[in-house]
N, C-alpha and C. Protein backbone atom coordinates (compact mmCIF):
# COMPACT_ATOMS: atom_id res chain seq x y z
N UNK A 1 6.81 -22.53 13.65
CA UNK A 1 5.93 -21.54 14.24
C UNK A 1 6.42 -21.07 15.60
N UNK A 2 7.63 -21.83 15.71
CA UNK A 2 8.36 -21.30 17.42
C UNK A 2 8.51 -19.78 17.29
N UNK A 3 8.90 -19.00 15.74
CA UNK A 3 9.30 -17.52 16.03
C UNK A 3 8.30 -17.03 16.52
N UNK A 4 6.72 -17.67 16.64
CA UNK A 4 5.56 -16.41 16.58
C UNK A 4 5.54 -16.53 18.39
N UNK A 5 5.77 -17.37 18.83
CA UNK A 5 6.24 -17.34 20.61
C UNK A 5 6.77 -16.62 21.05
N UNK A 6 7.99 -16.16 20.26
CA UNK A 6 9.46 -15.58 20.42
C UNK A 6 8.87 -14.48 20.19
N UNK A 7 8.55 -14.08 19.28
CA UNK A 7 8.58 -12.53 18.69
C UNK A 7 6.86 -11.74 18.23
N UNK A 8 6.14 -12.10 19.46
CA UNK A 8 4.56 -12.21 18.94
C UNK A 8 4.72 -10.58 19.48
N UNK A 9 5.26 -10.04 20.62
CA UNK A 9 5.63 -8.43 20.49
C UNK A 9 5.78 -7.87 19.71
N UNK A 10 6.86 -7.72 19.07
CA UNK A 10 7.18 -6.81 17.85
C UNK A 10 6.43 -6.82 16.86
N UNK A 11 5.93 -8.32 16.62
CA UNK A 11 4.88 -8.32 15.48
C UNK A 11 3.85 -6.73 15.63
N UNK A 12 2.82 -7.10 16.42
CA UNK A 12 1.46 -6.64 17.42
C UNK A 12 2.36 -5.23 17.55
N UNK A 13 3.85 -4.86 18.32
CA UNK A 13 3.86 -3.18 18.17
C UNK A 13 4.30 -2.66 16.71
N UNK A 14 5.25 -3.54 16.53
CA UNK A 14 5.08 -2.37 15.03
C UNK A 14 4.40 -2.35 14.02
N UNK A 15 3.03 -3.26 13.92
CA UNK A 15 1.70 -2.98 13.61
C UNK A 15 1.33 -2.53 14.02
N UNK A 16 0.85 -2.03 15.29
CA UNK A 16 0.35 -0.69 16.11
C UNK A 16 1.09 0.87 15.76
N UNK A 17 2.48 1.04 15.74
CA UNK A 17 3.04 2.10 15.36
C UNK A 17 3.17 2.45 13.69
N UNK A 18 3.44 1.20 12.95
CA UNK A 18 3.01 1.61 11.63
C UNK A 18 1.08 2.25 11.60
N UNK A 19 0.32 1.49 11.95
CA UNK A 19 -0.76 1.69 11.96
C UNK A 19 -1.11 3.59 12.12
N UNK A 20 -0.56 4.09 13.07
CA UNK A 20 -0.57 5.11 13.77
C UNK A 20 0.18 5.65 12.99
N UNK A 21 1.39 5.95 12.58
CA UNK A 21 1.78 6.66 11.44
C UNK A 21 1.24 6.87 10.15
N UNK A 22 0.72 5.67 9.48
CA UNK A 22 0.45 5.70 8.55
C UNK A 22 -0.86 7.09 8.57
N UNK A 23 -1.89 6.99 9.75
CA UNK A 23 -2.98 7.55 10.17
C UNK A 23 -2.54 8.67 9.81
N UNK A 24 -1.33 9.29 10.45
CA UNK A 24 -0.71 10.58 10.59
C UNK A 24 -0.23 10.94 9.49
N UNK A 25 0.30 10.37 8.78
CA UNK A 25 0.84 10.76 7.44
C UNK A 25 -0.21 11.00 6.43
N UNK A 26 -1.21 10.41 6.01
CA UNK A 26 -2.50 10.63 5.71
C UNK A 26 -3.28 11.89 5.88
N UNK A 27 -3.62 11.76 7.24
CA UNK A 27 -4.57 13.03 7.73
C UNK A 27 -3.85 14.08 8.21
N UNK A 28 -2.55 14.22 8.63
CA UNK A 28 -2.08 15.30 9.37
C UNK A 28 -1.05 15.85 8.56
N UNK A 29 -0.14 14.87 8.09
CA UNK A 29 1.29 15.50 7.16
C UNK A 29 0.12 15.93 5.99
N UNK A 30 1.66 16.72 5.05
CA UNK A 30 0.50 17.64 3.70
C UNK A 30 1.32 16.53 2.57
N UNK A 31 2.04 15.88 3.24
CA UNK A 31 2.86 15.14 1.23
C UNK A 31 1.58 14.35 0.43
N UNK A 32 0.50 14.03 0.87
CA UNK A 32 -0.80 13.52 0.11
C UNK A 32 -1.50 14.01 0.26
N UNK A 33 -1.33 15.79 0.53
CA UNK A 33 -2.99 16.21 0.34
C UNK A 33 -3.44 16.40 -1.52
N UNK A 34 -1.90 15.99 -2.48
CA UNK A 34 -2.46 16.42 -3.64
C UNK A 34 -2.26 14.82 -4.33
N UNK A 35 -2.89 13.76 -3.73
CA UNK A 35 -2.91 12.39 -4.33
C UNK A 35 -4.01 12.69 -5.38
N UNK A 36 -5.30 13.29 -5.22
CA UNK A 36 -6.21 12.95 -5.88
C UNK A 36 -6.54 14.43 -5.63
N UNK A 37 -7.07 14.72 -7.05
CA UNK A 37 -7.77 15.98 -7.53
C UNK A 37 -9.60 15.44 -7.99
N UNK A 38 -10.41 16.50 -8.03
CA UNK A 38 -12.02 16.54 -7.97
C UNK A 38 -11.80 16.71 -9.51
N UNK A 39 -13.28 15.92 -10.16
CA UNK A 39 -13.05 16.18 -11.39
C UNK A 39 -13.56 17.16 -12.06
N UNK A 40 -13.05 17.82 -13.10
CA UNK A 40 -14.09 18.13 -13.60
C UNK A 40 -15.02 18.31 -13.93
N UNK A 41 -16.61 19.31 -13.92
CA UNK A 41 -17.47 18.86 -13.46
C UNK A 41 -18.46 17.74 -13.83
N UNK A 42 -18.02 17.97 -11.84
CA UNK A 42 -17.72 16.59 -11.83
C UNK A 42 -19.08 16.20 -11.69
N UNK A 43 -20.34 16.99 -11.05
CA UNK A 43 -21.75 16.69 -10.97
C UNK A 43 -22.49 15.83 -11.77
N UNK A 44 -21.77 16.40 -13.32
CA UNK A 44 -22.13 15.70 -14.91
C UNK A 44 -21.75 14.79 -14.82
N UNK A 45 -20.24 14.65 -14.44
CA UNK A 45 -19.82 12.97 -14.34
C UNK A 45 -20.50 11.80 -13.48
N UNK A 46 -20.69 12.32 -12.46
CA UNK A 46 -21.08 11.42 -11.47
C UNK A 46 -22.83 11.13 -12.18
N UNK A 47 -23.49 12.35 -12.71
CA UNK A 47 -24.65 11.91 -12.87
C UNK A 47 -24.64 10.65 -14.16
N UNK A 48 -23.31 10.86 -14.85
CA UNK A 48 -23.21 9.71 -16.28
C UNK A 48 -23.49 8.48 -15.43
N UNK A 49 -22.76 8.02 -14.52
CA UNK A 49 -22.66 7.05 -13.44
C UNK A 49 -23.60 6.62 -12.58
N UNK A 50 -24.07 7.49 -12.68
CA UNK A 50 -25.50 6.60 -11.82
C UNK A 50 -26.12 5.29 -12.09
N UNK A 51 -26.07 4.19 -11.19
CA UNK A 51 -26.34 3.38 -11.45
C UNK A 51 -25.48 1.92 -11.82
N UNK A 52 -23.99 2.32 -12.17
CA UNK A 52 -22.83 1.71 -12.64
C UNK A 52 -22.90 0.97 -10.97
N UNK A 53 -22.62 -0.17 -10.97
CA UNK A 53 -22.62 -1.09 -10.39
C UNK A 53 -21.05 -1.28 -9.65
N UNK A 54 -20.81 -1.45 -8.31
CA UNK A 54 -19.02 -0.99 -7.44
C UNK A 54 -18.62 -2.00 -8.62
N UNK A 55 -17.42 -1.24 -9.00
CA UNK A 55 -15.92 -2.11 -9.51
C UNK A 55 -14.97 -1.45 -9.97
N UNK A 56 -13.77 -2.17 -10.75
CA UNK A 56 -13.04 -1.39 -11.54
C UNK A 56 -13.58 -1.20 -12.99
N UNK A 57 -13.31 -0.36 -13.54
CA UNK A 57 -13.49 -0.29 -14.95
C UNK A 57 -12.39 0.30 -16.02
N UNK A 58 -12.04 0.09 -17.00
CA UNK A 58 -11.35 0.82 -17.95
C UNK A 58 -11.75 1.27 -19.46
N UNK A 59 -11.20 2.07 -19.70
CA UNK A 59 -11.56 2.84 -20.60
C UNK A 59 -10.57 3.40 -21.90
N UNK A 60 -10.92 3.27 -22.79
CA UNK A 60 -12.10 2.79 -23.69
C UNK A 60 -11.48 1.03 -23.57
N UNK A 61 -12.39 0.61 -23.45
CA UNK A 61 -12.10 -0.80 -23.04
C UNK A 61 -12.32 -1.89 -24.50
N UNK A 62 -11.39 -2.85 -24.19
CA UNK A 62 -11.18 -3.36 -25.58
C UNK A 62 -10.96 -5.23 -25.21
N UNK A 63 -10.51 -5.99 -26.08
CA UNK A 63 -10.24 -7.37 -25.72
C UNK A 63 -9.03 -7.42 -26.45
N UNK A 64 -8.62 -8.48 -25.89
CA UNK A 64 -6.63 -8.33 -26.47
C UNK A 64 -6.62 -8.31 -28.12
N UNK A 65 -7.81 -9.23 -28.71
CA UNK A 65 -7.66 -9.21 -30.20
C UNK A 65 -7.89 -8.03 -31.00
N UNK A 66 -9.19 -6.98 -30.34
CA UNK A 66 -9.13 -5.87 -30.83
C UNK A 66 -7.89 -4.99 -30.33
N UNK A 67 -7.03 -4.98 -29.60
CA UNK A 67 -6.35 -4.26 -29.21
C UNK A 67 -5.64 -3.48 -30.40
N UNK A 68 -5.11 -4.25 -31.24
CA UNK A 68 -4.70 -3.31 -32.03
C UNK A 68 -5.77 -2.79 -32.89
N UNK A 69 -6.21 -3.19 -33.09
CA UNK A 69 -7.06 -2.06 -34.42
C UNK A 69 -6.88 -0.89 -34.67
N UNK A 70 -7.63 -0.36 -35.65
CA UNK A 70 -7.40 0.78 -36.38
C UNK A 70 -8.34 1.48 -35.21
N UNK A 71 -9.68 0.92 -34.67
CA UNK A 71 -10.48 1.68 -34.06
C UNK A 71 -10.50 2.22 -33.25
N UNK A 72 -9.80 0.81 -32.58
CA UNK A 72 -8.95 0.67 -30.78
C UNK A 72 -8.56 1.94 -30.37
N UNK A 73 -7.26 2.28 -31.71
CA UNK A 73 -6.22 2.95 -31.90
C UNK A 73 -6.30 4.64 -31.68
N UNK A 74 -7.12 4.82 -32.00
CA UNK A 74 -7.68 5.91 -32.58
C UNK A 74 -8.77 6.49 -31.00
N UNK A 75 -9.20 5.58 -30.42
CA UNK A 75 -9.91 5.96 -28.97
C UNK A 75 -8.71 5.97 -28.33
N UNK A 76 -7.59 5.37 -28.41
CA UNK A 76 -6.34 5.51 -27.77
C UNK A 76 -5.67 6.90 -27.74
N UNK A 77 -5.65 7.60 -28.38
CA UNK A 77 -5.11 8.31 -29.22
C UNK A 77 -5.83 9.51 -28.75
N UNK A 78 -7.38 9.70 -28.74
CA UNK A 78 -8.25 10.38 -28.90
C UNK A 78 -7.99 11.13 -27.09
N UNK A 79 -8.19 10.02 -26.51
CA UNK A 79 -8.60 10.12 -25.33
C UNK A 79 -10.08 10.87 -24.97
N UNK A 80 -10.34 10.26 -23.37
CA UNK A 80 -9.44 10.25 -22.08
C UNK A 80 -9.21 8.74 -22.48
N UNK A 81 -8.16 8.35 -21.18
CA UNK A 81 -7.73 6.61 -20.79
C UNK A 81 -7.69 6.82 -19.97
N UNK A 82 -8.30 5.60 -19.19
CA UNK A 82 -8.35 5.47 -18.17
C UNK A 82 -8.83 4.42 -17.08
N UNK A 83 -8.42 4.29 -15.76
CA UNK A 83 -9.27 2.99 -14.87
C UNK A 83 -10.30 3.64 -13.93
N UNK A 84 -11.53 3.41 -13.66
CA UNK A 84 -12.36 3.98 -12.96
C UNK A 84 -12.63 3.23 -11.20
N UNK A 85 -12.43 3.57 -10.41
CA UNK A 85 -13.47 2.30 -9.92
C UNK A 85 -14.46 3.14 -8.68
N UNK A 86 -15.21 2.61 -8.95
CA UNK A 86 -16.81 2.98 -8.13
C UNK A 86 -16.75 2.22 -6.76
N UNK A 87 -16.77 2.63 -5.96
CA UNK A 87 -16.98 2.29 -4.50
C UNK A 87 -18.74 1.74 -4.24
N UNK A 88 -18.53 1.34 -3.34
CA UNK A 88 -19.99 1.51 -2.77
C UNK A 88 -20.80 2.06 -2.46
N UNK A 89 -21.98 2.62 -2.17
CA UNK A 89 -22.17 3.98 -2.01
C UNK A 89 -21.76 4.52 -0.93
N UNK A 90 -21.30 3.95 0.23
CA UNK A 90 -20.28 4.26 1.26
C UNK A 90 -18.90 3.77 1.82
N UNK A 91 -18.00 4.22 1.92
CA UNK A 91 -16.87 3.21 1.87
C UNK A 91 -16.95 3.27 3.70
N UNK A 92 -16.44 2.16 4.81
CA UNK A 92 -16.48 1.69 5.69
C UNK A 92 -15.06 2.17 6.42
N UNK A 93 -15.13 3.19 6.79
CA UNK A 93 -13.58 3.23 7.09
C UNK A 93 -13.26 3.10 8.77
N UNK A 94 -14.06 2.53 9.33
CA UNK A 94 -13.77 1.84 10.27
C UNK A 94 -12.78 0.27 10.25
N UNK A 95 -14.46 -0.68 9.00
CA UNK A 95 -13.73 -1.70 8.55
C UNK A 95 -12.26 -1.57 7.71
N UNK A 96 -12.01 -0.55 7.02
CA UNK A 96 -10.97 -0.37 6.34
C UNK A 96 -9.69 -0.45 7.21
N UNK A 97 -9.79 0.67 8.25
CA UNK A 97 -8.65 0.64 9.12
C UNK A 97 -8.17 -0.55 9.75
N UNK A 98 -9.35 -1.48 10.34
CA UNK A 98 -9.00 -2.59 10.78
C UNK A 98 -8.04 -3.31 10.10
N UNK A 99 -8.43 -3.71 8.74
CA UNK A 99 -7.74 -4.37 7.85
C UNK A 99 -6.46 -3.69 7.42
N UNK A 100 -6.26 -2.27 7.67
CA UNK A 100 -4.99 -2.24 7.00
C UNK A 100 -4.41 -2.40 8.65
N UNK A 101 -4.43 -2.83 9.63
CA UNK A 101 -3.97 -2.92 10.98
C UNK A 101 -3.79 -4.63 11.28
N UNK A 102 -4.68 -5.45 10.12
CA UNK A 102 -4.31 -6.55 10.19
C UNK A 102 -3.31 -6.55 9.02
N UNK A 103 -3.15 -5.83 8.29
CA UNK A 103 -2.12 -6.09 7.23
C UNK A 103 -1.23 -5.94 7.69
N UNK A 104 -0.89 -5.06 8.66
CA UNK A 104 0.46 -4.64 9.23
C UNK A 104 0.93 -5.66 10.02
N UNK A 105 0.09 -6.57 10.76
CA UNK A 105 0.44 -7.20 11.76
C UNK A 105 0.61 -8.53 10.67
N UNK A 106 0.12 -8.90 9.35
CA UNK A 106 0.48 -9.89 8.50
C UNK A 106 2.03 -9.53 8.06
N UNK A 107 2.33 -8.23 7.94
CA UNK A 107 3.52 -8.08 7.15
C UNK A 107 4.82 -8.25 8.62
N UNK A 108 4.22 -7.77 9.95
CA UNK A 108 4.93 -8.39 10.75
C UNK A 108 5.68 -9.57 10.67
N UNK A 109 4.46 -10.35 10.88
CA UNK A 109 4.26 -11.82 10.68
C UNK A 109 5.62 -12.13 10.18
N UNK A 110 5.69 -11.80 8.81
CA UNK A 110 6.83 -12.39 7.43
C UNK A 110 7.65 -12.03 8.11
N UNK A 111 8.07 -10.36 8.61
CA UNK A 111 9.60 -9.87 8.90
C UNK A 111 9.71 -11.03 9.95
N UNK A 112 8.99 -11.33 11.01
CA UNK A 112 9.31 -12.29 12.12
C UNK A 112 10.11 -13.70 11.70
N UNK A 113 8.82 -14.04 10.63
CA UNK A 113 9.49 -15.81 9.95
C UNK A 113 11.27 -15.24 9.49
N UNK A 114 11.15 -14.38 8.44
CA UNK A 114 12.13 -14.18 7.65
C UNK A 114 13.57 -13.64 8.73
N UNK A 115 13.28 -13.10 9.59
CA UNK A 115 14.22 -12.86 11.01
C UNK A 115 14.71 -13.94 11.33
N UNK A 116 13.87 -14.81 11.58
CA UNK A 116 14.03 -15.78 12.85
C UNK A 116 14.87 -16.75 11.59
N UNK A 117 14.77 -16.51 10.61
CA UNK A 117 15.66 -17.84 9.92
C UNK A 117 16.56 -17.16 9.36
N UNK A 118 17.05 -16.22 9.71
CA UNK A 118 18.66 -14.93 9.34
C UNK A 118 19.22 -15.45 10.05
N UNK A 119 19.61 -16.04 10.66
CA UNK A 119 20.80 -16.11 11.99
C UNK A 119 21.05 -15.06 12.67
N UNK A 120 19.66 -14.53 13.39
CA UNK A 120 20.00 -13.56 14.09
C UNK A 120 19.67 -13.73 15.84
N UNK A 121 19.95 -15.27 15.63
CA UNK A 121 19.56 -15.46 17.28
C UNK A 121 20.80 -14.66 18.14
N UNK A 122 20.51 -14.36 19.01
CA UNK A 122 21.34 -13.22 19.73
C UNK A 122 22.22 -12.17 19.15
N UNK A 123 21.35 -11.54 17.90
CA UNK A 123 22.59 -10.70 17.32
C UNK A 123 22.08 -9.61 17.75
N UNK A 124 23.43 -8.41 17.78
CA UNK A 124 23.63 -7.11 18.37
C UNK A 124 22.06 -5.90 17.76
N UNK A 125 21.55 -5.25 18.35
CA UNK A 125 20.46 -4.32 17.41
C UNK A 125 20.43 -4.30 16.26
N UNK A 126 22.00 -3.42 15.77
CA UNK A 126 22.08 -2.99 14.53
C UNK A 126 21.82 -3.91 13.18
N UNK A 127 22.26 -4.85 13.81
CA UNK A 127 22.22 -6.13 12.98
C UNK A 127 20.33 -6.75 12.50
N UNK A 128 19.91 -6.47 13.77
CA UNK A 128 18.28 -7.14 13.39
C UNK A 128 17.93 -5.86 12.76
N UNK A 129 18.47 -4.68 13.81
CA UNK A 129 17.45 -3.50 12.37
C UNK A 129 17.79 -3.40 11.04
N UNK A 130 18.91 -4.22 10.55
CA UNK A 130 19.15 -4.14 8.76
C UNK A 130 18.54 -5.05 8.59
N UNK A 131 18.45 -6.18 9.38
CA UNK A 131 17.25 -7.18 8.27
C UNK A 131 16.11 -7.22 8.44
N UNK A 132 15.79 -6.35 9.46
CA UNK A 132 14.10 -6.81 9.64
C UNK A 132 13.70 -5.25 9.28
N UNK A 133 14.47 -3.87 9.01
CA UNK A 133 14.51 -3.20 8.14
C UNK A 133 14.51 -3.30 6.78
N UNK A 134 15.12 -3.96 5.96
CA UNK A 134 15.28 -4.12 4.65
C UNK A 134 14.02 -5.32 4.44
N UNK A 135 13.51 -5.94 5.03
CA UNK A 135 12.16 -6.56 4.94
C UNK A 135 10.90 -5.88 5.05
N UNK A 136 10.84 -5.00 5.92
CA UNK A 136 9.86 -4.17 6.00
C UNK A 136 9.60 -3.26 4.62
N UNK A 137 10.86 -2.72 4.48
CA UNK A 137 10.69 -1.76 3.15
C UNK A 137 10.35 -2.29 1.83
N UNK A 138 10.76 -3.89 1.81
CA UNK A 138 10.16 -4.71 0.61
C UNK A 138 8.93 -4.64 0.80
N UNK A 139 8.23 -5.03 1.81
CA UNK A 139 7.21 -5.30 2.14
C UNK A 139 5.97 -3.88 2.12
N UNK A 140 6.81 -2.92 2.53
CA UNK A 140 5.83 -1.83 2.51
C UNK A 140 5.66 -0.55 1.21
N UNK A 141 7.06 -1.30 0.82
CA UNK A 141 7.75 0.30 -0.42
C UNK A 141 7.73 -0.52 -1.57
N UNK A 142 7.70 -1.52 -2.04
CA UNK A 142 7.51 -2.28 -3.88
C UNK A 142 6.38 -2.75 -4.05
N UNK A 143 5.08 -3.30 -3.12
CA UNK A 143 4.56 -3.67 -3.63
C UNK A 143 3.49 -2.89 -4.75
N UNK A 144 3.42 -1.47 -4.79
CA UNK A 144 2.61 -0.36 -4.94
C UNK A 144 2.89 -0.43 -6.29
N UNK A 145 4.61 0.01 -6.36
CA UNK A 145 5.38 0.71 -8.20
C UNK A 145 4.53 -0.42 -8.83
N UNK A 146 4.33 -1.36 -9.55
CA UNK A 146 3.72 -2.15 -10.68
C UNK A 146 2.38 -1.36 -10.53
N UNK A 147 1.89 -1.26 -9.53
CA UNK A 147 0.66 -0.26 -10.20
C UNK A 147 1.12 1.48 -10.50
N UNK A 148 2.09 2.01 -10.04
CA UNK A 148 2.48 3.38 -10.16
C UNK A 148 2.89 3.12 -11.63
N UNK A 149 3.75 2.09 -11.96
CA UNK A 149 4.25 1.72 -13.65
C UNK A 149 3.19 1.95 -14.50
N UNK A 150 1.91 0.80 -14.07
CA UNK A 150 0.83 0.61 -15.68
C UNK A 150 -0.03 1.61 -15.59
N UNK A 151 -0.28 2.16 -14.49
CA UNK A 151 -1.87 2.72 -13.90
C UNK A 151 -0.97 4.80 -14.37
N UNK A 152 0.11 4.76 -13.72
CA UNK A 152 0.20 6.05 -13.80
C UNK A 152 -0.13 7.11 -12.73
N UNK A 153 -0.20 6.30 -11.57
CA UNK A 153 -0.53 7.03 -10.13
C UNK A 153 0.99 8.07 -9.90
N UNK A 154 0.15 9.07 -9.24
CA UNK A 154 1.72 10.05 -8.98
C UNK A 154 1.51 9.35 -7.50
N UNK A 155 2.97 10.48 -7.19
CA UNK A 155 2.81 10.52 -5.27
C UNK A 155 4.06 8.91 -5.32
N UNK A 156 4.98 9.08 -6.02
CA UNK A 156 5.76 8.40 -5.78
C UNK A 156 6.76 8.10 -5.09
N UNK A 157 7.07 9.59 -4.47
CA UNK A 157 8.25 10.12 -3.70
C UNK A 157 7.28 10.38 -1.99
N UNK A 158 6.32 10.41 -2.16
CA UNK A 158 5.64 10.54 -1.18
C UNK A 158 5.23 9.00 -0.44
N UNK A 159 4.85 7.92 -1.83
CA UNK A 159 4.56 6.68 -0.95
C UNK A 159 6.32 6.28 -0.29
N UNK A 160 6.97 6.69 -1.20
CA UNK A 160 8.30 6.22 -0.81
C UNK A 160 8.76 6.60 0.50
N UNK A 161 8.90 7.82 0.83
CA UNK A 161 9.20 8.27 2.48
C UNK A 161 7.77 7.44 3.18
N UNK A 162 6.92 7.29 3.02
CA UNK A 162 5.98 6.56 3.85
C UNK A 162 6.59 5.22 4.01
N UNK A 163 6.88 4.52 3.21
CA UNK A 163 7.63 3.38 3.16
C UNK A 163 8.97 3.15 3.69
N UNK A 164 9.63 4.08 4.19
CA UNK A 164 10.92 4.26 4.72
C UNK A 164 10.59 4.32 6.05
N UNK A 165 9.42 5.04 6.25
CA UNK A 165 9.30 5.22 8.12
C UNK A 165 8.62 4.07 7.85
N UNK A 166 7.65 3.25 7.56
CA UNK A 166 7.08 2.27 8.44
C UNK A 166 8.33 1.61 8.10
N UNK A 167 9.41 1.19 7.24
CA UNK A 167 10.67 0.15 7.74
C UNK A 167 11.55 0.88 8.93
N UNK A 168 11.63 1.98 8.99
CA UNK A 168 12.09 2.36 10.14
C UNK A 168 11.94 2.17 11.28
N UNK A 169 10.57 2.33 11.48
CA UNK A 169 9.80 2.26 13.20
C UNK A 169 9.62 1.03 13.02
N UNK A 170 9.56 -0.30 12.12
CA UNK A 170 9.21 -1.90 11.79
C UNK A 170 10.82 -2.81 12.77
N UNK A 171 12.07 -1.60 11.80
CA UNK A 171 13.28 -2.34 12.35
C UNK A 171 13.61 -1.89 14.14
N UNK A 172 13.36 -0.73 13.83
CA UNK A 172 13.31 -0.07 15.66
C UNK A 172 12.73 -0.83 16.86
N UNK A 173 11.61 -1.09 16.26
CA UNK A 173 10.98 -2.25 17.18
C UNK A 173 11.43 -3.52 17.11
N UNK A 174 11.47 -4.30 16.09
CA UNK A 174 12.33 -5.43 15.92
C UNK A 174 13.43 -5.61 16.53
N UNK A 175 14.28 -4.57 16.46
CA UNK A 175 15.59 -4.37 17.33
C UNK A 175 15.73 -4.54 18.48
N UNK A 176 14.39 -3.61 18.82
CA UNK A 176 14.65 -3.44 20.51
C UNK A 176 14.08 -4.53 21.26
N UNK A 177 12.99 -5.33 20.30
CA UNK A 177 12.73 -6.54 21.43
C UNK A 177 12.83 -7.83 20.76
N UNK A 178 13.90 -7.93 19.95
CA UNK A 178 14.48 -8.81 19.50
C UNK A 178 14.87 -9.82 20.68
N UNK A 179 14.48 -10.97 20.87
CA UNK A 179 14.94 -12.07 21.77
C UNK A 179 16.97 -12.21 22.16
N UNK A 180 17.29 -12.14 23.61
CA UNK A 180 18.46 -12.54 23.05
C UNK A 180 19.22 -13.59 23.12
């Protein structure tokens, strides 16, 4: 736990500057203003829903043994498919932000452990920004695709440059106040 002594800076800023980008990329850049489209009307839909209780849901929903069936098959086929999930009736995006600001400072965390046991005690910038770069981008750019794979989310090229700057501004900082 000696790295979190050493390197409790970089953690804390480039959780602060990811934090702040991410904000910006969101609300200000346009590459996700077309993540999510309104549904169809959608008034009807939402009124089907009334009452559906927050979670995920899927559709037409089945158990592994019916999976194949003839019946299964055929709602498969038919469509829609799909995963739903219902929020609360208000989502908290105060509390939200917090947490993705502690996530950042968790994913710090790792680049720090995973640094500090590279052999990068006194190594030159370039050197900490490829590894505590190429950690960040694991950390911020793969964990998503397994749901972009099953789920079918677009905006793939879009989470991806998001994922490149927070390893960017992650190794920048790492670099620069890398212990020497």
């Amino acid at each position: 736990m000696e790295f979190l002594s050493e390197l409790w800076m970089p953690i804390l800023l480039s959780a602060a500057f990811v934090w702040i980008a991410s904000s910006v990329m969101h609300m200000v850049l346009p590459h996700h203003k077309s993540d999510y489209v309104g549904l169809p009307d959608e008034e009807r839909v939402t009124s089907a829903l009334e009452g559906v209780a927050p979670g995920q849901y899927m559709f037409p929903f089945t158990t592994m043994a019916e999976m194949k069936s003839p019946e299964h098959q055929a709602k498969m086929e038919k469509g829609p498919n799909g995963i739903l999930t219902i929020w609360p009736v208000a989502t908290n995006m105060g509390r939200n932000l917090g947490l993705m600001l502690l996530l950042y400072v968790v994913i710090g965390v790792f680049i720090a452990y995973v640094g500090s046991n590279s052999s990068l005690d006194g190594a030159p910038y370039l050197s900490v920004f490829r590894v505590c770069g190429a950690i960040a981008f694991m950390a911020h750019g793969l964990g998503w695709i397994p749901h972009m794979i099953w789920f079918g989310t677009k905006g793939f090229w879009a989470y991806t440059f998001d994922s490149v700057v927070y390893a960017l501004l992650t190794a920048g900082v790492f670099g620069w106040l890398w212990p020497s």
